[in-house]
PDB file of N, CA and C in Angstrom:
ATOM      1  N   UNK A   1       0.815  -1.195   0.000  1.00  0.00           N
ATOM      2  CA  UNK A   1       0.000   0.000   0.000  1.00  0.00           C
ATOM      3  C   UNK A   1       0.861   1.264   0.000  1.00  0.00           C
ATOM      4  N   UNK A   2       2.211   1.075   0.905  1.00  0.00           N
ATOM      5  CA  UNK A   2       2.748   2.239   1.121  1.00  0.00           C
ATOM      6  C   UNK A   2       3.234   2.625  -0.594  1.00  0.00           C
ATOM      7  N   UNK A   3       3.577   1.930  -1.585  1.00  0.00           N
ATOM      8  CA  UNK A   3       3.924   1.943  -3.119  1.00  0.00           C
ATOM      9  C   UNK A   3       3.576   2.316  -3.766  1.00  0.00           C
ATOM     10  N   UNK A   4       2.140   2.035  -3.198  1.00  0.00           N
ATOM     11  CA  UNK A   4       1.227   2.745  -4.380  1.00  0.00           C
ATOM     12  C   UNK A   4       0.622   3.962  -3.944  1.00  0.00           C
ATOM     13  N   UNK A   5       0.877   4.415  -2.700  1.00  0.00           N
ATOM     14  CA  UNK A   5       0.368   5.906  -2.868  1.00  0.00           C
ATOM     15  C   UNK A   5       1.742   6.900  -2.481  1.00  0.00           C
ATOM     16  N   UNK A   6       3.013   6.303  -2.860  1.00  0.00           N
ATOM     17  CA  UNK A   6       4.281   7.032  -2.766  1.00  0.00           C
ATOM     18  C   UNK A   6       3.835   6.802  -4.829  1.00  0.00           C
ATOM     19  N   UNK A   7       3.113   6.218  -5.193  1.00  0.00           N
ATOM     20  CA  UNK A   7       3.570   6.312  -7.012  1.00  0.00           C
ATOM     21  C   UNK A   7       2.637   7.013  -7.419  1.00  0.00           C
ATOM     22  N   UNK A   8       1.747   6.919  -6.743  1.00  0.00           N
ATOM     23  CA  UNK A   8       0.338   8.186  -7.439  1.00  0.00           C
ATOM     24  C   UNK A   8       0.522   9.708  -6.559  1.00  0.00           C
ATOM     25  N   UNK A   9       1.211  10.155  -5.399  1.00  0.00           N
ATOM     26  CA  UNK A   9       1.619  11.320  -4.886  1.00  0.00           C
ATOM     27  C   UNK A   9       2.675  12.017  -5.641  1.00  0.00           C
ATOM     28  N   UNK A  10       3.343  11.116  -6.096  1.00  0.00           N
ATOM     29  CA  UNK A  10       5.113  11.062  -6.797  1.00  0.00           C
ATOM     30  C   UNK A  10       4.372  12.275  -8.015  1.00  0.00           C
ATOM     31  N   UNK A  11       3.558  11.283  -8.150  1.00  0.00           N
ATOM     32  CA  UNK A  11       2.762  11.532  -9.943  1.00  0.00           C
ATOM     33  C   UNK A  11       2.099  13.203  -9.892  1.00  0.00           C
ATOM     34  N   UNK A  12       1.670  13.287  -8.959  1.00  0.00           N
ATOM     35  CA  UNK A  12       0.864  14.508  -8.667  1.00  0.00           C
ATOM     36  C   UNK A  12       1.874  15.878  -8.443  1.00  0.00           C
ATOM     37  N   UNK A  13       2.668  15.902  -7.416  1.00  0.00           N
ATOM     38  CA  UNK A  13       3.356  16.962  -6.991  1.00  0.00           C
ATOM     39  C   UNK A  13       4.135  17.520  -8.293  1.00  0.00           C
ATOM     40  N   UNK A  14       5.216  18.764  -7.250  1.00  0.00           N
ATOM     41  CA  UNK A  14       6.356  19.283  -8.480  1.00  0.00           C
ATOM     42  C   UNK A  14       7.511  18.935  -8.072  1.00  0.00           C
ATOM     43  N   UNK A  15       7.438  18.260  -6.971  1.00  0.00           N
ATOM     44  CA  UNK A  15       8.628  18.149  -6.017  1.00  0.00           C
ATOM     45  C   UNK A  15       8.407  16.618  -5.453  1.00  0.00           C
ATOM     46  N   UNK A  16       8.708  15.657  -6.228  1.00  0.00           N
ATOM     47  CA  UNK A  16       8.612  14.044  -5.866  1.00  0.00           C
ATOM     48  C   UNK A  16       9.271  13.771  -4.922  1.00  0.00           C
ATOM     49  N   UNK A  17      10.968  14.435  -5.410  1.00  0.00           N
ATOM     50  CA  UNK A  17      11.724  14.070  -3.919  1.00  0.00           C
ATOM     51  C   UNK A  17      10.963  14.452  -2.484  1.00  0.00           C
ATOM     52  N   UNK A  18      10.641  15.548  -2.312  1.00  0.00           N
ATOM     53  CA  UNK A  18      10.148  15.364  -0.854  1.00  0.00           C
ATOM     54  C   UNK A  18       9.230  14.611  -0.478  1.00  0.00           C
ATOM     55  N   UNK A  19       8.498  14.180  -1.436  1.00  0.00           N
ATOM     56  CA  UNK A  19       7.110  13.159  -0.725  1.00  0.00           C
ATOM     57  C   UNK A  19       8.068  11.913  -0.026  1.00  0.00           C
ATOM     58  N   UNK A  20       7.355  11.816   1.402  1.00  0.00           N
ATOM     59  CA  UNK A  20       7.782  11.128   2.325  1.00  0.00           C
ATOM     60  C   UNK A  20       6.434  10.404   2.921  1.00  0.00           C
ATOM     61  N   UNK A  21       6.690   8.627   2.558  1.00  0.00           N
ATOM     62  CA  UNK A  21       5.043   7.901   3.169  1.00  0.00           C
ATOM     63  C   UNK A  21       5.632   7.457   4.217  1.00  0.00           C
ATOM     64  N   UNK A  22       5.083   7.573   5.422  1.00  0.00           N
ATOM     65  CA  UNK A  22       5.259   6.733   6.683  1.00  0.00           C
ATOM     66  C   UNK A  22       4.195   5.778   7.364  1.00  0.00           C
ATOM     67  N   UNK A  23       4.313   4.541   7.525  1.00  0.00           N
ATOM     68  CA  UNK A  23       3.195   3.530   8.221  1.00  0.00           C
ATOM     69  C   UNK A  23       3.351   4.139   9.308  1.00  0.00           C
ATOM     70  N   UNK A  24       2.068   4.211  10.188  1.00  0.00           N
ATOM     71  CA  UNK A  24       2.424   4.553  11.564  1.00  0.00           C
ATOM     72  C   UNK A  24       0.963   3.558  12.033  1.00  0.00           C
ATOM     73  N   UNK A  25       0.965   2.419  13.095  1.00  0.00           N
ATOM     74  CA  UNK A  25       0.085   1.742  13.469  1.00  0.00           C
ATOM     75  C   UNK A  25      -0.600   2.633  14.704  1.00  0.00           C
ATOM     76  N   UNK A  26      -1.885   2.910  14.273  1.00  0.00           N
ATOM     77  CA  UNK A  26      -2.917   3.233  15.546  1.00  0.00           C
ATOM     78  C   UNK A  26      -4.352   3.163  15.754  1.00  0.00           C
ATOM     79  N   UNK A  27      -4.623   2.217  16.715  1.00  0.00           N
ATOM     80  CA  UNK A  27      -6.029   1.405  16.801  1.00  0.00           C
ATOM     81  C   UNK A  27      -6.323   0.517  15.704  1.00  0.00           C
ATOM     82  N   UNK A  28      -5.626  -0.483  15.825  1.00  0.00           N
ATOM     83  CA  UNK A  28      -5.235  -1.553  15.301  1.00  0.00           C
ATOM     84  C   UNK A  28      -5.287  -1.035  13.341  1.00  0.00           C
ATOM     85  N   UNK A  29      -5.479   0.134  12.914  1.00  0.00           N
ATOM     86  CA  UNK A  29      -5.384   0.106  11.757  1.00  0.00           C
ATOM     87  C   UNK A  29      -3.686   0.762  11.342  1.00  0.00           C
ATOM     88  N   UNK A  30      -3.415   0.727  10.389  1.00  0.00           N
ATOM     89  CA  UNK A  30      -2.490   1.744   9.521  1.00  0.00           C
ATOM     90  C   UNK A  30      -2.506   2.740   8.844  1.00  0.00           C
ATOM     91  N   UNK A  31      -1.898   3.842   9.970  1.00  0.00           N
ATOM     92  CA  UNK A  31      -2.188   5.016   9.418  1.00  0.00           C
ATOM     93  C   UNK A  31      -0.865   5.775   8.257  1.00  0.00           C
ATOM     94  N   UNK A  32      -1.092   6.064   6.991  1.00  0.00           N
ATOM     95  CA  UNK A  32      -0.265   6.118   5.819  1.00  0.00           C
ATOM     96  C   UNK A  32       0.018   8.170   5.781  1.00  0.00           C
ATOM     97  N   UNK A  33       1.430   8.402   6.921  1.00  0.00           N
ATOM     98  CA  UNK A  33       1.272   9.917   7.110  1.00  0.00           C
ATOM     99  C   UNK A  33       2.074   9.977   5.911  1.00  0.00           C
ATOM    100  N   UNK A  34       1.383  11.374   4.992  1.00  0.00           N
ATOM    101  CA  UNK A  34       2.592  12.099   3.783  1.00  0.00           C
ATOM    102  C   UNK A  34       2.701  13.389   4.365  1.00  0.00           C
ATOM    103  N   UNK A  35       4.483  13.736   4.064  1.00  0.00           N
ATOM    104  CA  UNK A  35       4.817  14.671   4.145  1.00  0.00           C
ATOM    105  C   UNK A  35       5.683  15.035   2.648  1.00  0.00           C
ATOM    106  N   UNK A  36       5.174  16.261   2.645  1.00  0.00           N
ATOM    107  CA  UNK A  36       5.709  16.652   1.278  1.00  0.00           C
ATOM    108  C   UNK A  36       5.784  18.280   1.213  1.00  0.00           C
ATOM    109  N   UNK A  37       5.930  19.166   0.398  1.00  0.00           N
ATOM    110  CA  UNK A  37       6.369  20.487   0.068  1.00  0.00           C
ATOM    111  C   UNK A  37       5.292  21.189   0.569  1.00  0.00           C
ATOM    112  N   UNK A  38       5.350  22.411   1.302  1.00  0.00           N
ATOM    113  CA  UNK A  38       4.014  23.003   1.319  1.00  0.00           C
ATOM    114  C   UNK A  38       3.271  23.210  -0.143  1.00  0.00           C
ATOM    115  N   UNK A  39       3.610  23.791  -0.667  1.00  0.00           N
ATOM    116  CA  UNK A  39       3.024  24.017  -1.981  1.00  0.00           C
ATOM    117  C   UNK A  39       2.468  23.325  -2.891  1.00  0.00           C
ATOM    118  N   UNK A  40       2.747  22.005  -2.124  1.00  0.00           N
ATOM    119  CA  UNK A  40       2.669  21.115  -3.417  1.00  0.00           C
ATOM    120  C   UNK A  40       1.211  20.216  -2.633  1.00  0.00           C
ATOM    121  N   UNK A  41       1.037  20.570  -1.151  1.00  0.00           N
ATOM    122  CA  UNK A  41      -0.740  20.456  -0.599  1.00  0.00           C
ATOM    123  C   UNK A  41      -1.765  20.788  -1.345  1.00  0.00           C
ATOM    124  N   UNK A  42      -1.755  21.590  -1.796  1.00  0.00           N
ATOM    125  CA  UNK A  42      -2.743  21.573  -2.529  1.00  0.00           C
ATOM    126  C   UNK A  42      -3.101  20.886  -3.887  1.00  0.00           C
ATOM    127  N   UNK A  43      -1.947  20.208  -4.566  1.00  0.00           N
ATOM    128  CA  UNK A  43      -2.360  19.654  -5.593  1.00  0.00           C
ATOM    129  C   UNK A  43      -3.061  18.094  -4.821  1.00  0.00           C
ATOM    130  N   UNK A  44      -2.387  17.563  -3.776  1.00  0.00           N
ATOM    131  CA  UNK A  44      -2.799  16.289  -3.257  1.00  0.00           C
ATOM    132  C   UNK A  44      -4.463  16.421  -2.947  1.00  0.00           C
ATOM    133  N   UNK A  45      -4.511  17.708  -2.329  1.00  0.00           N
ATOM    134  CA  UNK A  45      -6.037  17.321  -1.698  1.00  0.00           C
ATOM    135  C   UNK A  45      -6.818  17.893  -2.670  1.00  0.00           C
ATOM    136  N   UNK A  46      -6.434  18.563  -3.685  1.00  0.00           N
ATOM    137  CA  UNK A  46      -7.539  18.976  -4.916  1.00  0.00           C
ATOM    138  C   UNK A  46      -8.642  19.317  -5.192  1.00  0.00           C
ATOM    139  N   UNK A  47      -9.459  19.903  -5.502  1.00  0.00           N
ATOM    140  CA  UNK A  47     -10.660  21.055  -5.304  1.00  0.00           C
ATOM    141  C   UNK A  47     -11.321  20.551  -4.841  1.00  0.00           C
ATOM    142  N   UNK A  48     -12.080  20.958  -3.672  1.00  0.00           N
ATOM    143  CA  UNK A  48     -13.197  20.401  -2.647  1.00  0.00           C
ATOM    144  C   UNK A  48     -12.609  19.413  -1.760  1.00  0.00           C
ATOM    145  N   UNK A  49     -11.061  18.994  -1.969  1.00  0.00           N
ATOM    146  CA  UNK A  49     -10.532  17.220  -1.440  1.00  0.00           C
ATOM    147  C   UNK A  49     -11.108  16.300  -2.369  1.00  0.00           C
ATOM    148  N   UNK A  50     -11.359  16.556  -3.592  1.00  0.00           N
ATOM    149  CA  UNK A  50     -11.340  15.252  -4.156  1.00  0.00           C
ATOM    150  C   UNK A  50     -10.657  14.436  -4.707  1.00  0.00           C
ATOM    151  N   UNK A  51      -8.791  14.663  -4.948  1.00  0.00           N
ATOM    152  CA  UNK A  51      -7.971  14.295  -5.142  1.00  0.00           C
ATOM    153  C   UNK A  51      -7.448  13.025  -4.067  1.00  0.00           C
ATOM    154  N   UNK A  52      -7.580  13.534  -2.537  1.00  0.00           N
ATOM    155  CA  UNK A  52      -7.177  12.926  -1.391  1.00  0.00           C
ATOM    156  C   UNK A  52      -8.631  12.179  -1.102  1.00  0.00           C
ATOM    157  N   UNK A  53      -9.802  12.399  -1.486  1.00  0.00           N
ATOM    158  CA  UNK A  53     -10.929  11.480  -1.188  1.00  0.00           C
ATOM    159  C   UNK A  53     -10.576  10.312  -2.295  1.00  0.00           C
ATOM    160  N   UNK A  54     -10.297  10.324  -2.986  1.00  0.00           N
ATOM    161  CA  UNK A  54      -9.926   9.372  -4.202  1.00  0.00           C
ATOM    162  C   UNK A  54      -8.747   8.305  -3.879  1.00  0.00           C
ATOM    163  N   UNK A  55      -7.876   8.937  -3.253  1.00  0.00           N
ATOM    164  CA  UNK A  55      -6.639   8.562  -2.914  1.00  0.00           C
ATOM    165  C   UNK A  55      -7.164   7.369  -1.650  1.00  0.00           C
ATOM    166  N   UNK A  56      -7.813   8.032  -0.972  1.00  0.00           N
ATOM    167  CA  UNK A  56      -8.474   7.515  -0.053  1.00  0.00           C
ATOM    168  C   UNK A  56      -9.688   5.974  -0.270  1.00  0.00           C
ATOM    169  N   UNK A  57     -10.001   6.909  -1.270  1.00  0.00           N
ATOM    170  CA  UNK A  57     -11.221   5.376  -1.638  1.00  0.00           C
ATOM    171  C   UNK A  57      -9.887   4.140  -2.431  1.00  0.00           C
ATOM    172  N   UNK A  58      -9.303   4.505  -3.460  1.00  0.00           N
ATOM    173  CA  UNK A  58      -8.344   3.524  -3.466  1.00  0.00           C
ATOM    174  C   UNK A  58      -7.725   2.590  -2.324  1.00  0.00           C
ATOM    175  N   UNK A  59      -7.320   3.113  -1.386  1.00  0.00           N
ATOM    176  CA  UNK A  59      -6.659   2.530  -0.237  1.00  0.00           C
ATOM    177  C   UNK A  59      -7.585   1.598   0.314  1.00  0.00           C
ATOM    178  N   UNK A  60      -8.579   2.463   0.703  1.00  0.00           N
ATOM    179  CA  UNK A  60      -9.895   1.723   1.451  1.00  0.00           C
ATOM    180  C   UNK A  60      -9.890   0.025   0.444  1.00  0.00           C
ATOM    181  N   UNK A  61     -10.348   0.145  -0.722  1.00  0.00           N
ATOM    182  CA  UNK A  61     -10.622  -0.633  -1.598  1.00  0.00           C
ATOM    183  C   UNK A  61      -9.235  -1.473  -1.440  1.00  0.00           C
ATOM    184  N   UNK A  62      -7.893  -1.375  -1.519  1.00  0.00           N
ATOM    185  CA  UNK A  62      -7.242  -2.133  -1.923  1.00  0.00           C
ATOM    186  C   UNK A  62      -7.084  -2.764  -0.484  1.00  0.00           C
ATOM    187  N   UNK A  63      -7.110  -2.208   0.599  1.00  0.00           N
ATOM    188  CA  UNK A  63      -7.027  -2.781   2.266  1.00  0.00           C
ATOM    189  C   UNK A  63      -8.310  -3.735   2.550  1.00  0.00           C
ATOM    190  N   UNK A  64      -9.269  -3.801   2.201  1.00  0.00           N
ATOM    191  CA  UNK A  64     -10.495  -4.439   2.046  1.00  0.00           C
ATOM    192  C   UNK A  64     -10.009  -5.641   1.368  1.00  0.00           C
ATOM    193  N   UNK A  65      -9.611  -5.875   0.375  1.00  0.00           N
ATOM    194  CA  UNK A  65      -9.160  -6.942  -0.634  1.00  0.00           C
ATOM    195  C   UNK A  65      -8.380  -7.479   0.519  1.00  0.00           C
ATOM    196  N   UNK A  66      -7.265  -6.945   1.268  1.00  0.00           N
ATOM    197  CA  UNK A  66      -6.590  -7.983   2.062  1.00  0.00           C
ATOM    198  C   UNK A  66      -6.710  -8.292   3.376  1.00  0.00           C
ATOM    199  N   UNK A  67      -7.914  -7.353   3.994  1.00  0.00           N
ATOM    200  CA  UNK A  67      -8.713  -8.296   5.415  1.00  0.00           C
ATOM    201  C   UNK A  67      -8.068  -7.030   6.633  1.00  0.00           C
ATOM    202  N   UNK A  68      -7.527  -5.408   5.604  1.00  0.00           N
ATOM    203  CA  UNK A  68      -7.268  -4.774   7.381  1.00  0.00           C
ATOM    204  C   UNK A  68      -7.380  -3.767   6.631  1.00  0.00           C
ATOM    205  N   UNK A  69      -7.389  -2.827   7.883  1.00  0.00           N
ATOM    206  CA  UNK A  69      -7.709  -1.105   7.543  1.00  0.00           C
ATOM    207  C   UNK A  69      -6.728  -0.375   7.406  1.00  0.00           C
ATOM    208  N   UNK A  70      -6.781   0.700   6.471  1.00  0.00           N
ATOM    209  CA  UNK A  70      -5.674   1.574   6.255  1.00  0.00           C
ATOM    210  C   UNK A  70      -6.363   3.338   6.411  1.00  0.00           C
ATOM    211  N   UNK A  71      -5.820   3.530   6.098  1.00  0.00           N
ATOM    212  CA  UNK A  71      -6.302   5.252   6.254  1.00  0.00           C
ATOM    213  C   UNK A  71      -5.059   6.069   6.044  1.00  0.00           C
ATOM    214  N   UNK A  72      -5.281   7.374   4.637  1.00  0.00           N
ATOM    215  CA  UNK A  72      -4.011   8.473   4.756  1.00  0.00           C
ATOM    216  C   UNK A  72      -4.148   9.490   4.963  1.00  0.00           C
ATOM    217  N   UNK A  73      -3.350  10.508   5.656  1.00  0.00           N
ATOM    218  CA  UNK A  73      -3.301  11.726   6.195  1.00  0.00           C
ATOM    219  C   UNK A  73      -1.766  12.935   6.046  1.00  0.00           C
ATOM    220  N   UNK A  74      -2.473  13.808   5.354  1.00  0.00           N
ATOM    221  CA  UNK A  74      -1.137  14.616   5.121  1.00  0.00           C
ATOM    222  C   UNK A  74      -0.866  15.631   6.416  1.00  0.00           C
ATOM    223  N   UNK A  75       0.817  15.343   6.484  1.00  0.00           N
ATOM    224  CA  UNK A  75       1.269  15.594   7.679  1.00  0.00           C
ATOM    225  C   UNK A  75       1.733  17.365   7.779  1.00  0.00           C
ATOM    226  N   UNK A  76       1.368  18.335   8.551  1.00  0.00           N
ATOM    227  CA  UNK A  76       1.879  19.682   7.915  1.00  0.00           C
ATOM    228  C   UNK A  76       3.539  19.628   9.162  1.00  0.00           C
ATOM    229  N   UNK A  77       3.875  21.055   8.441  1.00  0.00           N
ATOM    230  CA  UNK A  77       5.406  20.978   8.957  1.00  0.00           C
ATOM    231  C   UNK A  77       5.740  20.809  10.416  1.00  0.00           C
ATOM    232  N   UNK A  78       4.440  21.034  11.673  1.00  0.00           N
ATOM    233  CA  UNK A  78       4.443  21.513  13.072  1.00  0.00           C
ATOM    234  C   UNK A  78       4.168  19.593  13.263  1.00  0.00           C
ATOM    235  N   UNK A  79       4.156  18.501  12.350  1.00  0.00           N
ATOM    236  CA  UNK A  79       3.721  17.397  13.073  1.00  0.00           C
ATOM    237  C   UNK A  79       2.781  16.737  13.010  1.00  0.00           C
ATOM    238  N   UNK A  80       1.496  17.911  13.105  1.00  0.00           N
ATOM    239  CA  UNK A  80       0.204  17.832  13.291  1.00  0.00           C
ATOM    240  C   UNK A  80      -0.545  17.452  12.066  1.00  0.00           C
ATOM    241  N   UNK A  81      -1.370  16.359  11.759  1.00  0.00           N
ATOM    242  CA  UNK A  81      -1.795  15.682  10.781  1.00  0.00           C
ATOM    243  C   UNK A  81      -3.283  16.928  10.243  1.00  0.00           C
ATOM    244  N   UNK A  82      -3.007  16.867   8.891  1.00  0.00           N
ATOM    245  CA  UNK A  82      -3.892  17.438   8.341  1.00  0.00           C
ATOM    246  C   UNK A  82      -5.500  16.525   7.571  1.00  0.00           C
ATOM    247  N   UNK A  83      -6.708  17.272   8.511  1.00  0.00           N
ATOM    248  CA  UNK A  83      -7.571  17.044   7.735  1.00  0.00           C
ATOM    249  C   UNK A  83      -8.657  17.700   6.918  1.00  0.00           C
ATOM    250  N   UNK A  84      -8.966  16.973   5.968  1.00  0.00           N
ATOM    251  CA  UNK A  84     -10.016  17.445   4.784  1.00  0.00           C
ATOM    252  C   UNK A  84     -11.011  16.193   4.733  1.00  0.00           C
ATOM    253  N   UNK A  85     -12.124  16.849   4.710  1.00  0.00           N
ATOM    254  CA  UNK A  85     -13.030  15.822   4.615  1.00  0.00           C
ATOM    255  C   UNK A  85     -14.482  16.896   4.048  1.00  0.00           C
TER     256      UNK A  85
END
């Protein structure tokens, strides 16, 4: 999972090198933090968040196929996980 949304983030940004995926386990699921360029936030979560809702339904869908939960969240520079919903 972590592959395929380091290859479709990669795909999106202007700045590939910085995209950074980290597993981080909490409440028994896997949580998939990206950190990447400020500037380059806004192309991930994409008008309204439908870029990162997409990103999201992929994951869902491909974690389902193998019997556990995943979930991703972009990380801003202070740590603190960013949400859009």
């Amino acid at each position: 999972m972590q592959g395929l949304i380091e290859y479709i983030v990669k795909g999106l940004v202007r700045h590939p090198e910085q995209v950074v995926v980290t597993p981080v386990e909490r409440h028994g699921a896997t949580v998939y933090e990206m950190r990447l360029e400020s500037s380059d936030v806004g192309r991930v979560v994409g008008r309204s968040g439908k870029t990162i809702n997409a990103l999201r339904s992929l994951l869902a869908a491909g974690s389902a196929r193998k019997g556990i939960r995943c979930s991703v969240e972009i990380v801003e520079e202070g740590g603190r996980p960013r949400t859009e919903r």
